[in-house]
Protein backbone atom coordinates (compact mmCIF):
# COMPACT_ATOMS: atom_id res chain seq x y z
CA UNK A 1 31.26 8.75 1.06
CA UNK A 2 28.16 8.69 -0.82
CA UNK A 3 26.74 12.40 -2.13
CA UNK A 4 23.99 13.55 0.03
CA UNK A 5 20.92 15.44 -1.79
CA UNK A 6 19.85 18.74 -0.41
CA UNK A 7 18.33 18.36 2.56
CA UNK A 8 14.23 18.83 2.90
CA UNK A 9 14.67 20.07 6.51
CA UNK A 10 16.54 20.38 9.26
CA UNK A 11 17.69 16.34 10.98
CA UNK A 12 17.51 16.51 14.65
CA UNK A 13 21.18 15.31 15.56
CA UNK A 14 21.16 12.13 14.03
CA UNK A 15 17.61 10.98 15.76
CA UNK A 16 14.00 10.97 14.69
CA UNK A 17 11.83 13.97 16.15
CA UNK A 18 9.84 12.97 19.28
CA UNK A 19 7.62 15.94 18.93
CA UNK A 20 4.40 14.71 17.51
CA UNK A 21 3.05 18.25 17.05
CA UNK A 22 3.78 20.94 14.61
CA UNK A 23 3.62 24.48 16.21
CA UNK A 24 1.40 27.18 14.62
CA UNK A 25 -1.60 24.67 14.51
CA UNK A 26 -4.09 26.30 16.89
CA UNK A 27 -6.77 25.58 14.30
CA UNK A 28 -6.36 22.07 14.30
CA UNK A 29 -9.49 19.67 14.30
CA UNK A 30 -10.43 18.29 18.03
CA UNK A 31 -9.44 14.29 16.77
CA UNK A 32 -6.20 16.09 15.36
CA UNK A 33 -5.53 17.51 18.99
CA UNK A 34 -6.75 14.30 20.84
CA UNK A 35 -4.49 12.63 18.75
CA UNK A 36 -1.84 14.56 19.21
CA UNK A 37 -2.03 14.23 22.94
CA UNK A 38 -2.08 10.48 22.34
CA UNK A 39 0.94 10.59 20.15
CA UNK A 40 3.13 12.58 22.86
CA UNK A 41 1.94 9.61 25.55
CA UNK A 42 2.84 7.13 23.34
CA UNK A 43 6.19 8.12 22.88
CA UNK A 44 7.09 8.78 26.33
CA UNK A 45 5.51 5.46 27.45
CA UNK A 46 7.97 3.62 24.25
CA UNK A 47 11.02 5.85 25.42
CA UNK A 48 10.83 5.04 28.70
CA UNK A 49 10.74 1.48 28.09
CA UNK A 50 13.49 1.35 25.97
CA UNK A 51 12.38 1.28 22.42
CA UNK A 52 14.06 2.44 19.55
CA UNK A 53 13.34 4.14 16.04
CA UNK A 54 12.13 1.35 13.47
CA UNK A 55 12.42 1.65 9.63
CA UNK A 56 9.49 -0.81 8.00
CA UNK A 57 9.89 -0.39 4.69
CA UNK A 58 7.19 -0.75 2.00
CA UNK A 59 6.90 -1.72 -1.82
CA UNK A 60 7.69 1.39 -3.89
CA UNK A 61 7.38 2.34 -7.61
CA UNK A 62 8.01 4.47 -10.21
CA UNK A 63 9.55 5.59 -13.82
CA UNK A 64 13.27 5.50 -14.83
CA UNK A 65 12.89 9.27 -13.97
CA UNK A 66 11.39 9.16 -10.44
CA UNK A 67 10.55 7.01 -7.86
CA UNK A 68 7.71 6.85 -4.97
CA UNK A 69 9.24 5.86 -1.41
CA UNK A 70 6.80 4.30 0.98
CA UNK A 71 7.84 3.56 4.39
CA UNK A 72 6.50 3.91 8.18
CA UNK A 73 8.85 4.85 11.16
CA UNK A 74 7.94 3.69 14.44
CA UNK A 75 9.80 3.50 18.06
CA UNK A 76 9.90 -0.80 18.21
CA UNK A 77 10.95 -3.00 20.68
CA UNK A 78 14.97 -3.77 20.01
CA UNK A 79 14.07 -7.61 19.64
CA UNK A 80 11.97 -7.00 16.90
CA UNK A 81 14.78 -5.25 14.74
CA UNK A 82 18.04 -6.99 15.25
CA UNK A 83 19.85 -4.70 17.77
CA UNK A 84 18.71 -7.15 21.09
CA UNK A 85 20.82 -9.62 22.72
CA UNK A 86 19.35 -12.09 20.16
CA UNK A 87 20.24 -9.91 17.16
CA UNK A 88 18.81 -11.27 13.64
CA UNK A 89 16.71 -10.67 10.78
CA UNK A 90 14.50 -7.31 10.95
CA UNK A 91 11.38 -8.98 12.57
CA UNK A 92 8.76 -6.63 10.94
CA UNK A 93 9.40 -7.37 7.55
CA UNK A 94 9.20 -11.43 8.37
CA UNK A 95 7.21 -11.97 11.28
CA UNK A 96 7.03 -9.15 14.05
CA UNK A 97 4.89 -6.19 14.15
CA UNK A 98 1.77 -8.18 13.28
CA UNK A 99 -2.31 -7.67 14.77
CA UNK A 100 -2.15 -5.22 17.68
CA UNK A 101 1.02 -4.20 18.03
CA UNK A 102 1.15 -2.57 14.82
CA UNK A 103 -1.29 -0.50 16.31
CA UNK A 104 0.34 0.40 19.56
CA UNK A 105 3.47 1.13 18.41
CA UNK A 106 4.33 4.57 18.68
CA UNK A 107 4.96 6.71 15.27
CA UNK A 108 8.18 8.83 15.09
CA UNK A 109 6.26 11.91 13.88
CA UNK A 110 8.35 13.93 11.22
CA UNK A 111 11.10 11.93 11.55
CA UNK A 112 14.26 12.34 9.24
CA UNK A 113 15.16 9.32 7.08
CA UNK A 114 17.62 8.82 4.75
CA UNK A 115 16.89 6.88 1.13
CA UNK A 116 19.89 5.82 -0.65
CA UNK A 117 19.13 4.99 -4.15
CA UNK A 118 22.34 4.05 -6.06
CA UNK A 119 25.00 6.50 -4.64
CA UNK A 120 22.78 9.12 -3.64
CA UNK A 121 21.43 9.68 -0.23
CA UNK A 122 17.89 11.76 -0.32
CA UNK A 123 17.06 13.33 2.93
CA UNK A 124 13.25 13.50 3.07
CA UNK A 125 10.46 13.74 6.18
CA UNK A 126 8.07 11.78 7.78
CA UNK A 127 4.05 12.81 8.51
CA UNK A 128 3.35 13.33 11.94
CA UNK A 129 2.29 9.35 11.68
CA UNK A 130 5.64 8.04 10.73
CA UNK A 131 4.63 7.53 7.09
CA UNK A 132 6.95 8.51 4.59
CA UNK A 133 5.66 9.18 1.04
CA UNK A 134 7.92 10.83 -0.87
CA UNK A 135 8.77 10.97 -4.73
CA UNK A 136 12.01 11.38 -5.92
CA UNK A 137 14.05 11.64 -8.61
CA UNK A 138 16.18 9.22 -9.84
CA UNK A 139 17.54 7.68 -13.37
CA UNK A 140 16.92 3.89 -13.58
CA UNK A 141 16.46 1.10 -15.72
CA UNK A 142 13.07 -0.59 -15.93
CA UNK A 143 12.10 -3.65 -13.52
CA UNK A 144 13.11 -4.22 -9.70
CA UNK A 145 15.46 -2.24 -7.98
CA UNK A 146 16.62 -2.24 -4.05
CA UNK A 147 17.15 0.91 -2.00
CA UNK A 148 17.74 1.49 1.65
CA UNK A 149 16.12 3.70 4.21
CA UNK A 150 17.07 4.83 7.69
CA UNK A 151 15.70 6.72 10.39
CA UNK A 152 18.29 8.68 12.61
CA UNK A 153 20.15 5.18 14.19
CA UNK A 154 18.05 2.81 12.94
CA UNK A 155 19.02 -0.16 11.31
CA UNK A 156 19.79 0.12 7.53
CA UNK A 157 16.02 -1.72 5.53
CA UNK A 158 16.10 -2.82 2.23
CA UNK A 159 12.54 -2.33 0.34
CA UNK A 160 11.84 -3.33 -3.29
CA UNK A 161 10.89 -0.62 -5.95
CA UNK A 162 8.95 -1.16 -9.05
CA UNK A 163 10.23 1.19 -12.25
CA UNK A 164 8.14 1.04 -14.73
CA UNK A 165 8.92 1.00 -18.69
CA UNK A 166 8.07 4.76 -20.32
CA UNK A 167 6.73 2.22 -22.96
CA UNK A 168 4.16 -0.05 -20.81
CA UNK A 169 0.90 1.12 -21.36
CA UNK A 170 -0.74 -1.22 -19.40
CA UNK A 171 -1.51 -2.31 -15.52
CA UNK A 172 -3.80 -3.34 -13.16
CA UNK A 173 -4.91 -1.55 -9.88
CA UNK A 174 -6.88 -4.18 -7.68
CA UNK A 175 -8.90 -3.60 -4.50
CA UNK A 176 -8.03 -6.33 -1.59
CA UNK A 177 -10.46 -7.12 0.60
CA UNK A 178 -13.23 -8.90 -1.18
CA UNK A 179 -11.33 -9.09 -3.95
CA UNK A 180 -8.26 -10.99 -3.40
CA UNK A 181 -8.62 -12.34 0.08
CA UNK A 182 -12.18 -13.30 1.53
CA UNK A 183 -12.79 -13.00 5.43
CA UNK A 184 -16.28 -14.22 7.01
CA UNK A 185 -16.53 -11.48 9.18
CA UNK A 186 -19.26 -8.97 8.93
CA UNK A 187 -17.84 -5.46 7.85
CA UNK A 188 -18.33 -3.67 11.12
CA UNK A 189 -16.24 -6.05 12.60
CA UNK A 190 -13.23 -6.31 9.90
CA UNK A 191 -11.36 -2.97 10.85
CA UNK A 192 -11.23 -4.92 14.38
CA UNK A 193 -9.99 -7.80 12.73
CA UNK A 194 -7.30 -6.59 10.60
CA UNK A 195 -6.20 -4.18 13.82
CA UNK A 196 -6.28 -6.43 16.95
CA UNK A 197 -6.01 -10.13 15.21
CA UNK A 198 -4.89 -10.32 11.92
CA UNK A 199 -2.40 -13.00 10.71
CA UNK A 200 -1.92 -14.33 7.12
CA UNK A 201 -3.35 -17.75 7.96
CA UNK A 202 -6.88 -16.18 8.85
CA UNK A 203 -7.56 -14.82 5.38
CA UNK A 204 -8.85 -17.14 2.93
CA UNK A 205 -7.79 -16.12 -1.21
CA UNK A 206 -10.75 -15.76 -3.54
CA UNK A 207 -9.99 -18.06 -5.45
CA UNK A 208 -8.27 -18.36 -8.90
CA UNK A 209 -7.84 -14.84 -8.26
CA UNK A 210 -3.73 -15.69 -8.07
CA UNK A 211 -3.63 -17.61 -11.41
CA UNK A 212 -5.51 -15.27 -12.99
CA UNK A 213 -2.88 -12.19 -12.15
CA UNK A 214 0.10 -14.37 -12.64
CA UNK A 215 -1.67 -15.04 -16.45
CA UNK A 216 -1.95 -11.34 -16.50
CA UNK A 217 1.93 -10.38 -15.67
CA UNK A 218 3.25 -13.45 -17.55
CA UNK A 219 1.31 -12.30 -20.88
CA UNK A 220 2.39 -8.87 -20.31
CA UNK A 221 5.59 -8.71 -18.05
CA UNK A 222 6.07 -4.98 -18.40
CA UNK A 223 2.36 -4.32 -16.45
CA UNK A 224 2.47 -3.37 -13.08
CA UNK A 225 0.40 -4.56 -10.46
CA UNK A 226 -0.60 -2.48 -8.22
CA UNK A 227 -2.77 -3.05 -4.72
CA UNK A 228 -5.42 -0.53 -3.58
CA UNK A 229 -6.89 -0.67 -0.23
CA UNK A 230 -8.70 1.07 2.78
CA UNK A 231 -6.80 -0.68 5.10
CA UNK A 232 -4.16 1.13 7.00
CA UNK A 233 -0.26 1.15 6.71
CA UNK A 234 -0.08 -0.88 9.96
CA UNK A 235 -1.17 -3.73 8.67
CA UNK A 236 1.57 -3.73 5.39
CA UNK A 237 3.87 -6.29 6.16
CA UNK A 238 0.46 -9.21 6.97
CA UNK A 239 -0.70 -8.16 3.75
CA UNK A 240 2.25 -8.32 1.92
CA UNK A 241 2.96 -11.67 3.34
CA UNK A 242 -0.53 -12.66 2.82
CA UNK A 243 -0.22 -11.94 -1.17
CA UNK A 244 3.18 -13.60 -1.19
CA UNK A 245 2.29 -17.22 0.76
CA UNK A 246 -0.86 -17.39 -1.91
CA UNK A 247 1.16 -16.44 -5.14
CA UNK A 248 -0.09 -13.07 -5.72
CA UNK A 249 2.30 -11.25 -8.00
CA UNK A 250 4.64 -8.48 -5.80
CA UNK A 251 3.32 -5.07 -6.03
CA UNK A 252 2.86 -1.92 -4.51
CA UNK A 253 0.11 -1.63 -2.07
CA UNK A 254 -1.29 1.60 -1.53
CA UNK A 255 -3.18 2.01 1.80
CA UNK A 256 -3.87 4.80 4.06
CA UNK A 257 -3.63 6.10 7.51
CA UNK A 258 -6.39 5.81 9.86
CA UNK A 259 -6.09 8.72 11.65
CA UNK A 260 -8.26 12.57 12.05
CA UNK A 261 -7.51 14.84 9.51
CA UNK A 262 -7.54 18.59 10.22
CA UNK A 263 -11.65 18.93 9.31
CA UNK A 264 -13.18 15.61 10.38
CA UNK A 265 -12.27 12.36 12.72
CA UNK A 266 -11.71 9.67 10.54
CA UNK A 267 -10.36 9.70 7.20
CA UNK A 268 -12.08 8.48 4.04
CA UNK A 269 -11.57 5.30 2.61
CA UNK A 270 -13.50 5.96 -0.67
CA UNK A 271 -11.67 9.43 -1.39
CA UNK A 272 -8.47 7.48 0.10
CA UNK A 273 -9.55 5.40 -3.07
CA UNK A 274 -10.46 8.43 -5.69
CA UNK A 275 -7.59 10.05 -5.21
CA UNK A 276 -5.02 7.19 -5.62
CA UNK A 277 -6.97 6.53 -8.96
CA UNK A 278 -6.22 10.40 -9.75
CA UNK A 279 -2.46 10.26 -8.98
CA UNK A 280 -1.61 7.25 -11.08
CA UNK A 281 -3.62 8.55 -13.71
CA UNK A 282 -1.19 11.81 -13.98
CA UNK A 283 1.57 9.88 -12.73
CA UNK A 284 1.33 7.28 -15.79
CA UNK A 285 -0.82 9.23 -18.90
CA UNK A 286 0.15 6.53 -20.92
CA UNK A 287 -0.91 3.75 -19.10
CA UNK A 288 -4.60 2.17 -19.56
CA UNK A 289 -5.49 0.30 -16.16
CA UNK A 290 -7.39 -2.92 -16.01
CA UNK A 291 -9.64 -1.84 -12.13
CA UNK A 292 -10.23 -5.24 -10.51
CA UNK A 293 -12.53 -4.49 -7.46
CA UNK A 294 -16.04 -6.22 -5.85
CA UNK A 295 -20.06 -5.78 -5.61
CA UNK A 296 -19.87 -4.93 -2.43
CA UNK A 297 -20.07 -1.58 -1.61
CA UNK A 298 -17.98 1.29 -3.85
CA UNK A 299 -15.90 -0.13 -6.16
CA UNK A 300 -18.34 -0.24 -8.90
CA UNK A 301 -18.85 3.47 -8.24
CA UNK A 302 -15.43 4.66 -7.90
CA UNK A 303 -14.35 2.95 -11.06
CA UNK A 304 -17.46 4.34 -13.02
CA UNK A 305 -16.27 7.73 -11.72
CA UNK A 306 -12.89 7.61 -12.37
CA UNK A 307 -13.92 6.15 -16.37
CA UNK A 308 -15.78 8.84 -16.93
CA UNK A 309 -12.91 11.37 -15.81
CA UNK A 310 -10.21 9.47 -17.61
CA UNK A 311 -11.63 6.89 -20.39
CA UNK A 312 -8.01 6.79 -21.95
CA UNK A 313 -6.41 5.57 -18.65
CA UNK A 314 -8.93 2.79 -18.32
CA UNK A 315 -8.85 -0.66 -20.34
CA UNK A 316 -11.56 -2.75 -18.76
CA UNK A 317 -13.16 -2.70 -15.38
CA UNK A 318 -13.43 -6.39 -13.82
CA UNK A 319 -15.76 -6.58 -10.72
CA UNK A 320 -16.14 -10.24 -8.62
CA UNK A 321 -19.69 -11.26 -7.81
CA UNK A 322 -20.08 -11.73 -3.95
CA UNK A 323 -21.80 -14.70 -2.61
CA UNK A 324 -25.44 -13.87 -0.86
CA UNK A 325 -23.27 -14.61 2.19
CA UNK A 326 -20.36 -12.62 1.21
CA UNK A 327 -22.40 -9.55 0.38
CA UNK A 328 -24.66 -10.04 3.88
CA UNK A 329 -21.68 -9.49 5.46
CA UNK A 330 -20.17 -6.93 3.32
CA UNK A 331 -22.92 -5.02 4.29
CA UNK A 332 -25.13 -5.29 0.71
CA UNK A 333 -24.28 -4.91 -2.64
CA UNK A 334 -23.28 -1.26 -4.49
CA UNK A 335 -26.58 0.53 -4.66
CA UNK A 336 -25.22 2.81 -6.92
CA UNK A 337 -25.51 2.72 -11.40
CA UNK A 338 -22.50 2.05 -13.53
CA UNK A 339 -22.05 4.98 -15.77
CA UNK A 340 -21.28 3.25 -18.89
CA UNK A 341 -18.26 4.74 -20.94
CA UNK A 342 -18.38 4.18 -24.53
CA UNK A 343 -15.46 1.81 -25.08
CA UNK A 344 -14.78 0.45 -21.93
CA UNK A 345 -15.69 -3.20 -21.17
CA UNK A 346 -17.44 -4.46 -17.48
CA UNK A 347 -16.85 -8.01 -16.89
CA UNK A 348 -18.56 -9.74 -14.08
CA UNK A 349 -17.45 -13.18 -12.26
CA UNK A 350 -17.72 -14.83 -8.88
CA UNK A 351 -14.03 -15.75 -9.08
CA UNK A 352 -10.46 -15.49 -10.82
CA UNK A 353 -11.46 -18.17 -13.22
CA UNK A 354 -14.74 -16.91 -14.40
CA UNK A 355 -12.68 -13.50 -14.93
CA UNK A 356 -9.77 -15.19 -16.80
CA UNK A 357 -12.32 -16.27 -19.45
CA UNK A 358 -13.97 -12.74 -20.32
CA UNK A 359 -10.41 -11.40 -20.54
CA UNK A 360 -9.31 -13.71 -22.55
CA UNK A 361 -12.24 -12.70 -24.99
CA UNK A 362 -11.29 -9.37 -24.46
CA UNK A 363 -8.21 -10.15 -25.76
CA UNK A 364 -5.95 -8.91 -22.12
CA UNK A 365 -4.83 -12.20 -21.69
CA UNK A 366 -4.02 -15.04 -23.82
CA UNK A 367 -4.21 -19.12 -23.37
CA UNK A 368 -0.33 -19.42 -24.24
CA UNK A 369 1.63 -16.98 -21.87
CA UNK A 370 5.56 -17.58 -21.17
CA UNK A 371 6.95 -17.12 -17.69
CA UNK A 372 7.93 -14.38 -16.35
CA UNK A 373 10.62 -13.86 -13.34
CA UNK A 374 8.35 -12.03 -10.57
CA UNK A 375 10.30 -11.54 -7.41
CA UNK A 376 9.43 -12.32 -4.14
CA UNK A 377 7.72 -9.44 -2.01
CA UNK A 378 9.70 -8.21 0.88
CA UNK A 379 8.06 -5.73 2.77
């Protein structure tokens, strides 16, 4: 029997909550209520059809003293997760769960899951969206390791977790859309895209984008790579299979959840942004990020920000050059100034390649690299 951790809460005999809503929470934004409503139909609708609690596990990281767990619980169709008539692989993390139906899925709000890491099982809790982010603490080596999370009777997922060196003092942090995947939509239209139709084929990779992070991780193989994004949580396992089919060194992606806060309707994707930068800046002091981003709306201004705030944690910025196209349908180019910060480099390029080069004069990369043994994303 393994040894269980205290427990963060109290489990609901052995099942996910189906309550949506946290009492006490009369002050709660109107989206946060009309969501809530929506939540509680949701469920009911997936219950009564048949569906069952749904562990999709995400990329996680952290030192050999703690570790980030990312995951999203959700009440899925049986045939998607191996417990059918048909039994097999756990769909969502191949194939299932893709465009709209990450969507309508129904969250387990506040659900209870259960990490193993090693011979410990961690008890931790769900937001009222399904997402689990938790950090915990652990003693492991640097490089790759394999937990397991489970949500009341779910099946037992395995997810990847990056540990990162105490000694690596360098990694990169890259936006994705724009950056490393181009899509000839206009960017009104993209949220639509990546909710109702998305599949890995319809993204196109910028290209020599891959080479030039696979140069990157085989000159330094202790540097994490790390993917930020707007996008939401839903759309995960595309991306991650996305990055994977085009050679994109495995990596945490950090995305965000779409829905109201308890002050406004929609989240923010540029403080979703800002405050990612902010945690792996105190998460990793010693670390100096390379921030690999595009000209077409706020990465050139969330960078300059988050320079100025932490020069020490910053080794270059490197920002791709949108086509006229591109940027027309990005929606225009970053109005905004780069701060300069004494000591930091800007690099500009329309592609991987053109980046490569100024790096290499930088000195980040280098024309001889050996190989390095990157393994295969899984979530």
């Amino acid at each position: 029997m393994c040894p269980r951790s205290a427990k963060s809460h109290t489990p609901s005999a052995g099942r996910g909550s189906r309550n949506p809503v946290k009492p006490g929470l009369e002050d709660r934004h109107l989206a946060v209520r009309l969501d809530d409503a929506w939540l509680k139909f949701q469920t009911r609708l997936a219950v009564r059809r048949g569906r069952v609690d749904t562990v999709i596990p995400y990329t996680g990281y952290g030192t050999t003293s703690w570790v980030r767990v990312l995951a999203r619980v959700v009440l899925g169709d049986p045939r998607d997760t191996g417990r059918g008539a048909q039994s097999g692989p756990l769909k969502p993390l191949k194939e299932g769960m893709r465009g709209w139906r990450n969507f309508t899925s129904a969250p387990v709000a506040h659900a209870v899951v259960h990490v193993t890491i090693g011979d410990t099982v961690h008890d931790v809790e769900a937001d009222r969206g399904g997402v689990v982010d938790a950090r915990i603490p652990v003693t492991l080596d640097a490089g790759w390791h394999t937990i397991t999370v489970q949500s009341g009777n779910s099946r037992v997922v395995e997810a990847p977790v990056r540990i990162v060196a105490d000694t690596t003092d360098f990694g990169v942090v890259s936006d994705i859309d724009d950056t490393v995947m181009v899509t000839a939509l206009p960017r009104p239209f993209l949220a639509a895209w990546n909710t109702f139709v998305l599949d890995e084929h319809a993204r196109t990779p910028t290209p020599g984008m891959a080479v030039l992070y696979e140069r990157i991780v085989r000159t330094l193989p202790s540097a994490p790579v790390l993917y930020l994004s707007t996008g939401a949580w839903n759309v995960a396992p595309t991306l991650s299979r996305f990055l994977s089919r085009n050679l994109y060194p495995a990596g945490p992606k950090l995305l965000t959840d779409w829905g109201p806060t308890r002050d406004r309707w929609f989240r923010s994707g540029q403080e979703h942004k800002r405050t990612s930068l902010e945690r792996l800046a105190e998460e990793f002091p010693g670390v100096k990020w390379l921030l690999v981003g595009d000209d077409g709306q706020h990465d050139e201004a969330i960078y300059s920000e988050f320079a100025q705030r932490h020069p020490q944690n910053v080794r270059a910025i490197a920002i791709r050059q949108l086509s006229v196209g591109e940027a027309v349908l990005a929606g225009g180019r970053s109005k905004t100034g780069v701060q300069p910060t004494p000591g930091i480099p800007w690099i500009y390029a329309p592609d991987g390649a053109g980046m490569s080069e100024k790096l290499e004069e930088l000195g980040i990369i280098h024309s001889e690299v050996r190989s390095a043994d990157v393994p295969e994303e899984t979530d």
